[in-house]
Protein backbone atom coordinates (compact mmCIF):
# COMPACT_ATOMS: atom_id res chain seq x y z
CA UNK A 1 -47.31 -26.19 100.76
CA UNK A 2 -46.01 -27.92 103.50
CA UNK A 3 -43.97 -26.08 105.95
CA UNK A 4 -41.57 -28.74 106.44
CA UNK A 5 -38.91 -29.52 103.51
CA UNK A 6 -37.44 -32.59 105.26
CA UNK A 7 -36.63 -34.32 108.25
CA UNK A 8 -33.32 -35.75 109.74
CA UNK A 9 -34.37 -38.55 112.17
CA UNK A 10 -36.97 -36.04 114.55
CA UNK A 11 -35.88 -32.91 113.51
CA UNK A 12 -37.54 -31.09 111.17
CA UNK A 13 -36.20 -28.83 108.76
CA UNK A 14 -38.42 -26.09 107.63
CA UNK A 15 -38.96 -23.35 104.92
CA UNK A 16 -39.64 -20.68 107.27
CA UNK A 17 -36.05 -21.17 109.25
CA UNK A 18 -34.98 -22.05 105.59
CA UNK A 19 -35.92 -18.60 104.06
CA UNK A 20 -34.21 -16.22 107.02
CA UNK A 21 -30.82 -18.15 106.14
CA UNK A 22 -31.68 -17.59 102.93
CA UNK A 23 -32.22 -13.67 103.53
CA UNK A 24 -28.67 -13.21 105.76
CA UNK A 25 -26.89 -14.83 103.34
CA UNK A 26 -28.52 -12.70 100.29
CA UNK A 27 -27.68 -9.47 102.36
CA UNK A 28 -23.99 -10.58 103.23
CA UNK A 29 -23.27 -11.53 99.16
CA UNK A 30 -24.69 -8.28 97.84
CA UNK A 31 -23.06 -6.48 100.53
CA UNK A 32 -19.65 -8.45 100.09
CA UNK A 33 -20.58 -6.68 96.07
CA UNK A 34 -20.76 -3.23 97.13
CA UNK A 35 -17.65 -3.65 98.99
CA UNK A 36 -15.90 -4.88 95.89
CA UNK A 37 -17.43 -2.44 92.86
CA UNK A 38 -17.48 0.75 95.14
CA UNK A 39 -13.90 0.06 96.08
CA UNK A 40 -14.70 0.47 100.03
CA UNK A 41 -11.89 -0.42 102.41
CA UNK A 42 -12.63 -2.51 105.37
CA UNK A 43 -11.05 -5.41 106.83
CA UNK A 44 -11.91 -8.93 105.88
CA UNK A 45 -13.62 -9.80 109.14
CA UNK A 46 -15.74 -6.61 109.43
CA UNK A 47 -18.97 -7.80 107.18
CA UNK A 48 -19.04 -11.04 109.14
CA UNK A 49 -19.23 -9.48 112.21
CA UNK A 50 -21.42 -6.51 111.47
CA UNK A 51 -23.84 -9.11 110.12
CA UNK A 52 -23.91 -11.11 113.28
CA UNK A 53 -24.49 -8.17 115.23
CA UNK A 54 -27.51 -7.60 113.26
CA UNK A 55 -28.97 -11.32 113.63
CA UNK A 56 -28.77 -10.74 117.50
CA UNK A 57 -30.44 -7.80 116.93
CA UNK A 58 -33.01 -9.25 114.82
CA UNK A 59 -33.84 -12.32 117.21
CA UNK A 60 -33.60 -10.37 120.14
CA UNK A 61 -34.90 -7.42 119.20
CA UNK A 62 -37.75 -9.41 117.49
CA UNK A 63 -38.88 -11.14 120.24
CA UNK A 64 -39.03 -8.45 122.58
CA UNK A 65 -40.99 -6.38 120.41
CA UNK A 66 -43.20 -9.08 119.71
CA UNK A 67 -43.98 -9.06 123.63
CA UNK A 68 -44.34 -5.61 123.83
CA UNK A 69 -46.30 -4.42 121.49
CA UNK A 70 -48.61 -7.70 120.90
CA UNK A 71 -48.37 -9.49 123.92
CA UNK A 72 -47.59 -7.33 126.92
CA UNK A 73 -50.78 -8.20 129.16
CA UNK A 74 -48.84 -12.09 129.43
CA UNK A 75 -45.50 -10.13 129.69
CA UNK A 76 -46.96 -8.69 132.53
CA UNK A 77 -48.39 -11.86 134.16
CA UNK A 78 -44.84 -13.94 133.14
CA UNK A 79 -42.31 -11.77 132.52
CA UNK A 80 -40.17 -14.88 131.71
CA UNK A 81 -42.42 -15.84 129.03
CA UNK A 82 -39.87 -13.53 126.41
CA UNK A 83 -37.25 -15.91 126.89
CA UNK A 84 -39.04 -19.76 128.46
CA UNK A 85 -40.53 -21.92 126.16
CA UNK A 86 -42.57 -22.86 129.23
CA UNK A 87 -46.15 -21.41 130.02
CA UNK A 88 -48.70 -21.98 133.13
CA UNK A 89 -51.35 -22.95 131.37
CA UNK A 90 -54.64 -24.65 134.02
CA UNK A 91 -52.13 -24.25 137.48
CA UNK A 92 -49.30 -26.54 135.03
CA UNK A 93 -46.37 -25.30 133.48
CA UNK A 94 -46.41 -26.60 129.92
CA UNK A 95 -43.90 -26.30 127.09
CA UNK A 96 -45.18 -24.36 124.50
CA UNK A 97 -42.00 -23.24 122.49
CA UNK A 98 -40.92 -19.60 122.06
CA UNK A 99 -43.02 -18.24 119.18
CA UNK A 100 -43.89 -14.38 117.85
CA UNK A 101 -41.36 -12.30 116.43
CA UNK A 102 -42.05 -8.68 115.70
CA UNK A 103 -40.63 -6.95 112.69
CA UNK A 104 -40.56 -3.76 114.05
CA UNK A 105 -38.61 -5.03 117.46
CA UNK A 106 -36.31 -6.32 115.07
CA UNK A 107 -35.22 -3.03 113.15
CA UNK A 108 -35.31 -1.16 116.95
CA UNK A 109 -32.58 -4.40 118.15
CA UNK A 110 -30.52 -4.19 114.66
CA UNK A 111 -30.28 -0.51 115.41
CA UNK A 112 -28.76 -0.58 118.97
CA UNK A 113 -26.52 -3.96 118.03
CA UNK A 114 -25.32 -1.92 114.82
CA UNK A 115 -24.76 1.15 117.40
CA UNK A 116 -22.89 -0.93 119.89
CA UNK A 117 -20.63 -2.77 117.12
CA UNK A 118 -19.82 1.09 115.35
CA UNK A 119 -18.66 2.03 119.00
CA UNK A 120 -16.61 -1.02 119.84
CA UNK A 121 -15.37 -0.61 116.02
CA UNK A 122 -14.83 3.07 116.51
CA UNK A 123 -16.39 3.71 112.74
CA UNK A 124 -19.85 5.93 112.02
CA UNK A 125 -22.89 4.26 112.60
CA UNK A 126 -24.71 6.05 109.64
CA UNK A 127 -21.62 4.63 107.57
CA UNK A 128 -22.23 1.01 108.89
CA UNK A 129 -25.99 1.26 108.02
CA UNK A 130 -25.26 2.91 105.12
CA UNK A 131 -23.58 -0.03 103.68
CA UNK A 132 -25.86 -2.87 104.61
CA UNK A 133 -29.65 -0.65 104.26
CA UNK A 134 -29.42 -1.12 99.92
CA UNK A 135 -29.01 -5.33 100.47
CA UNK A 136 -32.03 -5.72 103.59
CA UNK A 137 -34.85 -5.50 101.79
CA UNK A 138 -34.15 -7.84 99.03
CA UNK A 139 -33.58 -10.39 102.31
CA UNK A 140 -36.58 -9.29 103.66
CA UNK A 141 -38.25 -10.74 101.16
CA UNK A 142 -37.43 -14.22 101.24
CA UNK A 143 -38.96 -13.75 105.01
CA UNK A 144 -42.27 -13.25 103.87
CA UNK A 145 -42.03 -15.85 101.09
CA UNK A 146 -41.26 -18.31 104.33
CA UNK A 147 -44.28 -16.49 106.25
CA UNK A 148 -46.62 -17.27 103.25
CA UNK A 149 -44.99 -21.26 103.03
CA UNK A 150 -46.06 -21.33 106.52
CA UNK A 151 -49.16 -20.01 106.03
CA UNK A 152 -49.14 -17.37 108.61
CA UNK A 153 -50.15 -13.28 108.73
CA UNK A 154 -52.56 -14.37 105.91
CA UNK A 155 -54.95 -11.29 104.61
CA UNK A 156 -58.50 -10.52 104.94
CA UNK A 157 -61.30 -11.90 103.42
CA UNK A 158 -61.28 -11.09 99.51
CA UNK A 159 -63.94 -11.94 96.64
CA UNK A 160 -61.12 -11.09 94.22
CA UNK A 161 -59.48 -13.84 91.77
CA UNK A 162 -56.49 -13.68 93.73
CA UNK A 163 -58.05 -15.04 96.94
CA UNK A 164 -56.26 -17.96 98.26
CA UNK A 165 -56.89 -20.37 101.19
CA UNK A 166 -55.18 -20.76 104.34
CA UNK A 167 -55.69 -23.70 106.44
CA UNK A 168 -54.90 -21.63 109.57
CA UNK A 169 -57.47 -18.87 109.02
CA UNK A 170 -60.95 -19.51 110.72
CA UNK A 171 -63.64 -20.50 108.25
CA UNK A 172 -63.43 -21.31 104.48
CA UNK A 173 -63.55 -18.17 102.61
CA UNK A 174 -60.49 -17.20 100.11
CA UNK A 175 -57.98 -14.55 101.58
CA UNK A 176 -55.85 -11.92 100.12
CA UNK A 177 -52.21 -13.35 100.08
CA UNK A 178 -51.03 -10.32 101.97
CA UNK A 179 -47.33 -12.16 102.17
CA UNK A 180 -47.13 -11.81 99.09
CA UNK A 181 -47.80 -8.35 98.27
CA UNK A 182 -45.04 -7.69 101.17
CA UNK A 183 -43.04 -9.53 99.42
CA UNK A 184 -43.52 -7.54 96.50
CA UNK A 185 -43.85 -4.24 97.92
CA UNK A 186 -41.13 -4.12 100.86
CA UNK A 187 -38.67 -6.86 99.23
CA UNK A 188 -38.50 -5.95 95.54
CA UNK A 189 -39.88 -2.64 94.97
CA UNK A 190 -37.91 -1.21 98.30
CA UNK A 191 -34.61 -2.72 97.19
CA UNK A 192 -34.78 -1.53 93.74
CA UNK A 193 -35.18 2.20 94.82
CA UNK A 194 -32.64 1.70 97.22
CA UNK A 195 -30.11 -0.14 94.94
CA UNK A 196 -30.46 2.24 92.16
CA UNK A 197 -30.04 5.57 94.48
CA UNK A 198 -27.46 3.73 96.60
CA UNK A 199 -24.40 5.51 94.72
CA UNK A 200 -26.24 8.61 94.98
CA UNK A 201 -26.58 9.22 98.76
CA UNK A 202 -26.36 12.89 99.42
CA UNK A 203 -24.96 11.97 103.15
CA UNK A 204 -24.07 9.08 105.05
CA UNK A 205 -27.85 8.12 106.55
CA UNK A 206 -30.03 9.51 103.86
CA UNK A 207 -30.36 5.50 102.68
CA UNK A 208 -31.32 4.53 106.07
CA UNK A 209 -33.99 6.62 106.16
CA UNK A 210 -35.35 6.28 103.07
CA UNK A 211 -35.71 2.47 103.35
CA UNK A 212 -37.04 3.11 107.53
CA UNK A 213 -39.78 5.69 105.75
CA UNK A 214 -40.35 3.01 102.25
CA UNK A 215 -40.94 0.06 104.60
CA UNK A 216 -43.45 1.64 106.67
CA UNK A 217 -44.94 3.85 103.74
CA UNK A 218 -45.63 0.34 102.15
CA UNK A 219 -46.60 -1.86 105.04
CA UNK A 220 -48.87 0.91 106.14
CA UNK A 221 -51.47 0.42 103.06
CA UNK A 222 -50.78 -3.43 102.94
CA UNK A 223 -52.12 -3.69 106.18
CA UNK A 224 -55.65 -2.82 105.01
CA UNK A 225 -55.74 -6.08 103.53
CA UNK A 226 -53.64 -8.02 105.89
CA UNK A 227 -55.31 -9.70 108.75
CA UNK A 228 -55.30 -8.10 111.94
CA UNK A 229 -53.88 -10.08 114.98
CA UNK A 230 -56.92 -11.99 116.24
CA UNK A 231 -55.69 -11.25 120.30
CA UNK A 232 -55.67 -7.66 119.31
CA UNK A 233 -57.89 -6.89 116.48
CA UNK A 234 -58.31 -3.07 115.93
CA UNK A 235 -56.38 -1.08 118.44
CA UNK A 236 -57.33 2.62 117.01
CA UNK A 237 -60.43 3.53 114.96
CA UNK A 238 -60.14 1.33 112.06
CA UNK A 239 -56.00 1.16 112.60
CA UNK A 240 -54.19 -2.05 113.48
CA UNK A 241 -51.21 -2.40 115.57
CA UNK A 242 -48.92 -2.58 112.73
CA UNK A 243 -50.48 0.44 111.15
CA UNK A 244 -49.84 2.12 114.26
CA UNK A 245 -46.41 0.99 114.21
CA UNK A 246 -45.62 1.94 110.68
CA UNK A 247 -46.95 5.63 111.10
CA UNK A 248 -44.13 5.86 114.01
CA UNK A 249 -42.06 4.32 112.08
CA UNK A 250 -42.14 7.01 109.16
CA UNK A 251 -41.92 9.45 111.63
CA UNK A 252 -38.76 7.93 113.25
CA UNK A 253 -37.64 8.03 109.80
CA UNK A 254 -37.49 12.10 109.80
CA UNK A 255 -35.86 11.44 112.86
CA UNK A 256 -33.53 9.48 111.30
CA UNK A 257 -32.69 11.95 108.58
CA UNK A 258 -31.98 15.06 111.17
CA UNK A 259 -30.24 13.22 113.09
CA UNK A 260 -28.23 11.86 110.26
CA UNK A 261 -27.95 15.20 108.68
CA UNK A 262 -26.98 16.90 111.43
CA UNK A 263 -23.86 14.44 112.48
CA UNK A 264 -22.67 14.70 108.54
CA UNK A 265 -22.79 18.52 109.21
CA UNK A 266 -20.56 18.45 112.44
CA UNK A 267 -18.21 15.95 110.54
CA UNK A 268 -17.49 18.34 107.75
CA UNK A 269 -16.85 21.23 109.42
CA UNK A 270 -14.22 19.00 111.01
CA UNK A 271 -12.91 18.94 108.53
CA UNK A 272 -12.62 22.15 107.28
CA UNK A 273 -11.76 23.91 110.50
């Protein structure tokens, strides 16, 4: 398919940018739903601005994780590569755009914006994720669909019917569609356990948690098919850098839960005292 849907004069407009407007505004109508049918009370500019924080958290957050974890030896060398779309490439400084975005440095940047906007707001943090955690990965996966448009984070090389071919990927051999099963996987399968145990939250940050452990309990298999990062390859044993990323990430998610638990805890015996 071609990555491009149209173009005004010399700007293009494309699926990929297409599908994460796509995904916010899936999150803020099913969230806008909750609001209504659970009968939650919050003012009318709250969602709006929750949301926001959690797009600067996502493109932030995204991009410095991106460095981080898959690019730091250039960090290193041009520490203003995160935000320049300039690089020195042969003694010149070139523009080369600002490209890589890191899933995981996106969840750590939604976290601390959500943090931030529940202290300005004075209101719980576990509450505030809480009510958006049910709707994310349903947006998530019109991300992926835009990552498999653009024919990016393809899969490895597969003798299966369900091979496909990506112009990007070296050589001619069919690929799994690793997008795809994301898609699948950590967009609908993740948001229907959520959405269906979403009234039944034992305590404000058991939802969070399950959907922090489910996304990297999912991506963590997927990743056996998915493509490695050519620049990186394997970085442990036979583990990739997402791998890697989603075992911490299910761990964080325990972390999650005590820490969760233990704040519910202190707030009802608040309330009993």
């Amino acid at each position: 398919m071609d990555p491009t849907i149209f173009t005004i004069g010399n700007f293009p407009i494309r699926w990929y940018g297409t599908m994460y407007a796509v995904a916010f505004t899936v999150v803020y109508f099913l969230v806008k739903y909750r609001i209504k049918d659970e009968k939650m009370s919050y003012r009318k500019e709250f969602l709006g601005d929750a949301l926001m924080y959690a797009i600067l958290g996502v493109m932030i957050g995204g991009r410095i994780g991106y460095v981080l974890f898959y690019d730091f030896p250039e960090f290193l060398h041009n520490p203003l590569r995160i935000i320049s779309p300039f690089a020195r490439i042969n003694g010149e400084w070139t523009f080369v755009g600002i490209s890589g975005m890191s899933y995981h440095g996106g969840v750590l940047g939604v976290i601390v914006g959500w943090w931030l906007f529940a202290r300005k707001n004075r209101v719980s943090f576990w509450n505030l994720a809480e009510l958006f955690v049910p709707a994310i990965p349903l947006g998530y996966f019109f991300g992926r669909i835009g990552n498999f448009i653009n024919g990016e984070l393809y899969g490895r090389i597969t003798e299966a019917p369900i091979g496909m071919s990506f112009p990007h990927a070296p050589g001619n051999q069919l690929r799994h569609p690793s997008q795809l099963y994301e898609a699948f996987f950590e967009g609908i399968v993740l948001f229907l356990i959520l959405w269906l145990v979403r009234k039944k939250s034992p305590y404000p940050g058991f939802l969070g948690g399950l959907y922090i452990f489910g996304y990297g309990f999912f991506r963590f298999f997927i990743e056996y098919v998915r493509q490695p990062d050519a620049h990186l390859g394997f970085i442990f044993l036979s583990f990739s850098m997402g791998q890697i990323l989603c075992f911490l990430m299910m761990l964080g998610a325990g972390v999650y839960w005590y820490l969760s638990y233990q704040s519910h805890k202190t707030a009802s015996v608040k309330k009993t005292a």
